[in-house]
N, C-alpha and C. Protein backbone atom coordinates (compact mmCIF):
# COMPACT_ATOMS: atom_id res chain seq x y z
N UNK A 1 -1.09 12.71 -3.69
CA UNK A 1 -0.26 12.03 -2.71
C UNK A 1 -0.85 10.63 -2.48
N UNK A 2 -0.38 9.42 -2.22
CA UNK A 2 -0.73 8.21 -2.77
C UNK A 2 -0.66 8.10 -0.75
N UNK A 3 -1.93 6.94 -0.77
CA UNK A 3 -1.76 6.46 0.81
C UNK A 3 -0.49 6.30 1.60
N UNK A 4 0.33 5.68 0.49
CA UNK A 4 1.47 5.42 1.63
C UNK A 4 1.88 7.08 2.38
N UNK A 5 2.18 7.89 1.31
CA UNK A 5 2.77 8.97 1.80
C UNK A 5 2.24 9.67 3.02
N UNK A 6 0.72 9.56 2.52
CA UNK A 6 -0.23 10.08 3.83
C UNK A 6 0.06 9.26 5.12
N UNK A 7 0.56 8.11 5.00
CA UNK A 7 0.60 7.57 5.96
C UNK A 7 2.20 7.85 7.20
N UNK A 8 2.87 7.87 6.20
CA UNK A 8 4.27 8.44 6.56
C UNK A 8 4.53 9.49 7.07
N UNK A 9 3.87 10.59 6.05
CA UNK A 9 3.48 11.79 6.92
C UNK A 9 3.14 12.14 8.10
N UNK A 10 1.69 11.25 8.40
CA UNK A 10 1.47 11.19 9.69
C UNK A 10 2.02 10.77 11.03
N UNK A 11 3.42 10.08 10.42
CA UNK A 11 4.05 8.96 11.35
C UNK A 11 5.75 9.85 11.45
N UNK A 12 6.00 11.19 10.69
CA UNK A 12 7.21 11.63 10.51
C UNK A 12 8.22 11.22 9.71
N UNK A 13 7.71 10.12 8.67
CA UNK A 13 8.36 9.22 8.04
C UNK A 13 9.00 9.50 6.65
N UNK A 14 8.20 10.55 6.32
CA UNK A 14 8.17 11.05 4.75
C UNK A 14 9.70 11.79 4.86
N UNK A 15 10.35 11.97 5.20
CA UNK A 15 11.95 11.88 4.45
C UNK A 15 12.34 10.31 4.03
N UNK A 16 12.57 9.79 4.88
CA UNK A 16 12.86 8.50 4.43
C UNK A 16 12.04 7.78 3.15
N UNK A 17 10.91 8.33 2.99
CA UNK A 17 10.73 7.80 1.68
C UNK A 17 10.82 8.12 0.33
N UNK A 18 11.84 9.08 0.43
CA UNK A 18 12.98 9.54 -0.24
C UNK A 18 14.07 8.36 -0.77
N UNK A 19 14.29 7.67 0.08
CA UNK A 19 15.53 7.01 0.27
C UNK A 19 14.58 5.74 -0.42
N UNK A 20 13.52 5.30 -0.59
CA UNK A 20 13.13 4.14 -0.54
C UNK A 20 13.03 3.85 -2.53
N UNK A 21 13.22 2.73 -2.69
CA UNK A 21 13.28 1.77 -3.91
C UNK A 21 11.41 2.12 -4.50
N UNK A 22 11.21 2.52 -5.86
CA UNK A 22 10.10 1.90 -6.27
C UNK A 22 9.37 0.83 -5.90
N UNK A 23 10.00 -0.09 -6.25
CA UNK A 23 9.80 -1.75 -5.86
C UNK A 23 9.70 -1.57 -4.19
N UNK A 24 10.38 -1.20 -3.64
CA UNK A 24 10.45 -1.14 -1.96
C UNK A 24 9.16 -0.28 -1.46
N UNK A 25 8.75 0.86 -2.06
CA UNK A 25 7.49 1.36 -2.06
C UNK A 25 6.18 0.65 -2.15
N UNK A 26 6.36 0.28 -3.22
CA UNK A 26 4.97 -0.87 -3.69
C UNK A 26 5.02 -2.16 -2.91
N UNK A 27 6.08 -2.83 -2.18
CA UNK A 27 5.81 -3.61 -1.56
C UNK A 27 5.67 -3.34 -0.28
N UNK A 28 6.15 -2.53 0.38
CA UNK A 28 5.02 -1.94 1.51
C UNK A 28 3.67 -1.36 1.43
N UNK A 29 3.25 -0.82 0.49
CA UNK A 29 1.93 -0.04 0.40
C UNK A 29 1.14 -1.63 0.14
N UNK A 30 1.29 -2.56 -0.43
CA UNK A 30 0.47 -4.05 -0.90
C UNK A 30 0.51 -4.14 0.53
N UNK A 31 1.60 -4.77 1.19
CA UNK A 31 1.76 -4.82 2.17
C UNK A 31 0.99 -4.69 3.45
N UNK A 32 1.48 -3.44 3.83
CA UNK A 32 0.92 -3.29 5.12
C UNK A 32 0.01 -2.16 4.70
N UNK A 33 -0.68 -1.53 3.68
CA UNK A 33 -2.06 -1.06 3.76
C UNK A 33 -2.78 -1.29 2.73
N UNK A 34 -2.59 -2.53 1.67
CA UNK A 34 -3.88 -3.06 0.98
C UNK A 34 -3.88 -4.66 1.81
N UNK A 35 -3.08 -5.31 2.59
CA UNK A 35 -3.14 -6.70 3.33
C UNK A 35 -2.79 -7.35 2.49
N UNK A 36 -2.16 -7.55 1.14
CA UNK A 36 -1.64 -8.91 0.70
C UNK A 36 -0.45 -9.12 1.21
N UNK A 37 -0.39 -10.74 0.76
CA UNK A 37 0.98 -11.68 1.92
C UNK A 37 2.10 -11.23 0.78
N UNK A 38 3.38 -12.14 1.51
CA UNK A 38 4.64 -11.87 0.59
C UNK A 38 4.53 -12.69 -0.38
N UNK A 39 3.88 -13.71 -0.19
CA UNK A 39 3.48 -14.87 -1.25
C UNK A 39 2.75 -14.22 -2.44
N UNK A 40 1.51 -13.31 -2.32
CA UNK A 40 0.73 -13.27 -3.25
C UNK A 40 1.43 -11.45 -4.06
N UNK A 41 2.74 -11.16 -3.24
CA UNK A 41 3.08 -10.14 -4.04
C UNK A 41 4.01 -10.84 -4.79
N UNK A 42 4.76 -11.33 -4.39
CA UNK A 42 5.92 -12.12 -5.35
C UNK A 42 5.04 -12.85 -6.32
N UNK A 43 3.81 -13.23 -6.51
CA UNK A 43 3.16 -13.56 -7.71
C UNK A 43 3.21 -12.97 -7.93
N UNK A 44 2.47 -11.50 -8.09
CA UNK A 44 2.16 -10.41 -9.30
C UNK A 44 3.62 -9.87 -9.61
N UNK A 45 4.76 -9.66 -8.92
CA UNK A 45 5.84 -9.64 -9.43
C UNK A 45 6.76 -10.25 -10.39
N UNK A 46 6.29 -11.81 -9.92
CA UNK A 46 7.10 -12.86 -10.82
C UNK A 46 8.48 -12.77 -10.05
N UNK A 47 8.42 -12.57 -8.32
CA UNK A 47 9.92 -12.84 -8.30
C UNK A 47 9.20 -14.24 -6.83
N UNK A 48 10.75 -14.76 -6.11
CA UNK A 48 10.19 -15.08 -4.89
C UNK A 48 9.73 -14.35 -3.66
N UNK A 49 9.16 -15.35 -3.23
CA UNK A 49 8.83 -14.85 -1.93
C UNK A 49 9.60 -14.59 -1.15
N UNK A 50 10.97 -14.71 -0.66
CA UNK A 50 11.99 -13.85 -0.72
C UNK A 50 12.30 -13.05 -0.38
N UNK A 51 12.41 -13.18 -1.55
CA UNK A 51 12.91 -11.65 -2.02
C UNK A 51 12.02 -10.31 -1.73
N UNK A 52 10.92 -10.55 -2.03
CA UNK A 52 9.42 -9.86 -1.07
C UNK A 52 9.95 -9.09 0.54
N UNK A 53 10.34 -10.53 0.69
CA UNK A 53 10.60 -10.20 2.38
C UNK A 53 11.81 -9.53 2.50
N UNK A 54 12.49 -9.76 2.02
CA UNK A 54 13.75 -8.98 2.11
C UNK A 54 13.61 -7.39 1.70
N UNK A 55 12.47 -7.04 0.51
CA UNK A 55 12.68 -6.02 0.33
C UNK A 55 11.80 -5.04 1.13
N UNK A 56 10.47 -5.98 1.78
CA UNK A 56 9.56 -4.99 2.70
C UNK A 56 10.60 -4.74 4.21
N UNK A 57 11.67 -5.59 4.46
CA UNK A 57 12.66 -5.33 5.57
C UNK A 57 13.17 -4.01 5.34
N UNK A 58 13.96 -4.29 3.62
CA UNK A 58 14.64 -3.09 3.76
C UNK A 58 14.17 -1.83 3.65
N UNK A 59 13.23 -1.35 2.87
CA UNK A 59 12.13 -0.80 3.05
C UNK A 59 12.13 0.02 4.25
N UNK A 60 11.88 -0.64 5.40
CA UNK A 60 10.91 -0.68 6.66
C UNK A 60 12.64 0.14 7.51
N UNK A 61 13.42 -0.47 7.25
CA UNK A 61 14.78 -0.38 7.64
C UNK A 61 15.48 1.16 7.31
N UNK A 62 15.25 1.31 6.33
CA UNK A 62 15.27 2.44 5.77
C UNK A 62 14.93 3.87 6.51
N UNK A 63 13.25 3.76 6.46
CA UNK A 63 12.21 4.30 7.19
C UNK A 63 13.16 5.04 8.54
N UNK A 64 13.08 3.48 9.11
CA UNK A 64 13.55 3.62 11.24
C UNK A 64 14.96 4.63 11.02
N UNK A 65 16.06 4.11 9.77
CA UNK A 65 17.42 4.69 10.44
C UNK A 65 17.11 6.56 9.85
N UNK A 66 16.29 6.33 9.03
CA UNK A 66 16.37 8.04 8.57
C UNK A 66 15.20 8.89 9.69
N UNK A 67 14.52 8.21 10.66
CA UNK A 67 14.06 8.66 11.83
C UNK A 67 14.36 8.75 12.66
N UNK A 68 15.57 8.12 13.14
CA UNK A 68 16.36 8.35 13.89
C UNK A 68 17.40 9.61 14.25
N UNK A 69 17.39 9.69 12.84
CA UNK A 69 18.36 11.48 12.98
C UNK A 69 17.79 12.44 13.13
C-alpha cells in the first residue's frame, strides 16, 4: 500500500481514490506528502504548471464529493 493510500485510509478517503486519475494520484502524493511545488512537478512531467494545479484540484475535489456521501 503506497503512502498516499495509508494516508486516505486514515482520513476515510480511500473510496474516492478509486475515482482518482493516475496522473491525479502522483500529483498529490509529490504534492502534499513528498513537498514538491506545482512548478517542479510540471518539470518532471513536461507539462505546465497549470495544468499541475488543475489536476491536484481535481484530485482533491474528487476526494471531498465521494466523502460526502
Amino acid at each position: 500500500m503506497s503512502k498516499l493510500e495509508n494516508v486516505l485510509e486514515k482520513n476515510n478517503l480511500e473510496e474516492g481514490y478509486k475515482f482518482l486519475t493516475e496522473r491525479e494520484k502522483r500529483v498529490i502524493a509529490l504534492y502534499y506528502l513528498e513537498g514538491y511545488t506545482d512548478e517542479e512537478i510540471a518539470t518532471f512531467y513536461g507539462i505546465n504548471q497549470q495544468n499541475v494545479n488543475r489536476q491536484r484540484k481535481r484530485g482533491i475535489a474528487k476526494l471531498k464529493i465521494i466523502k460526502s456521501f
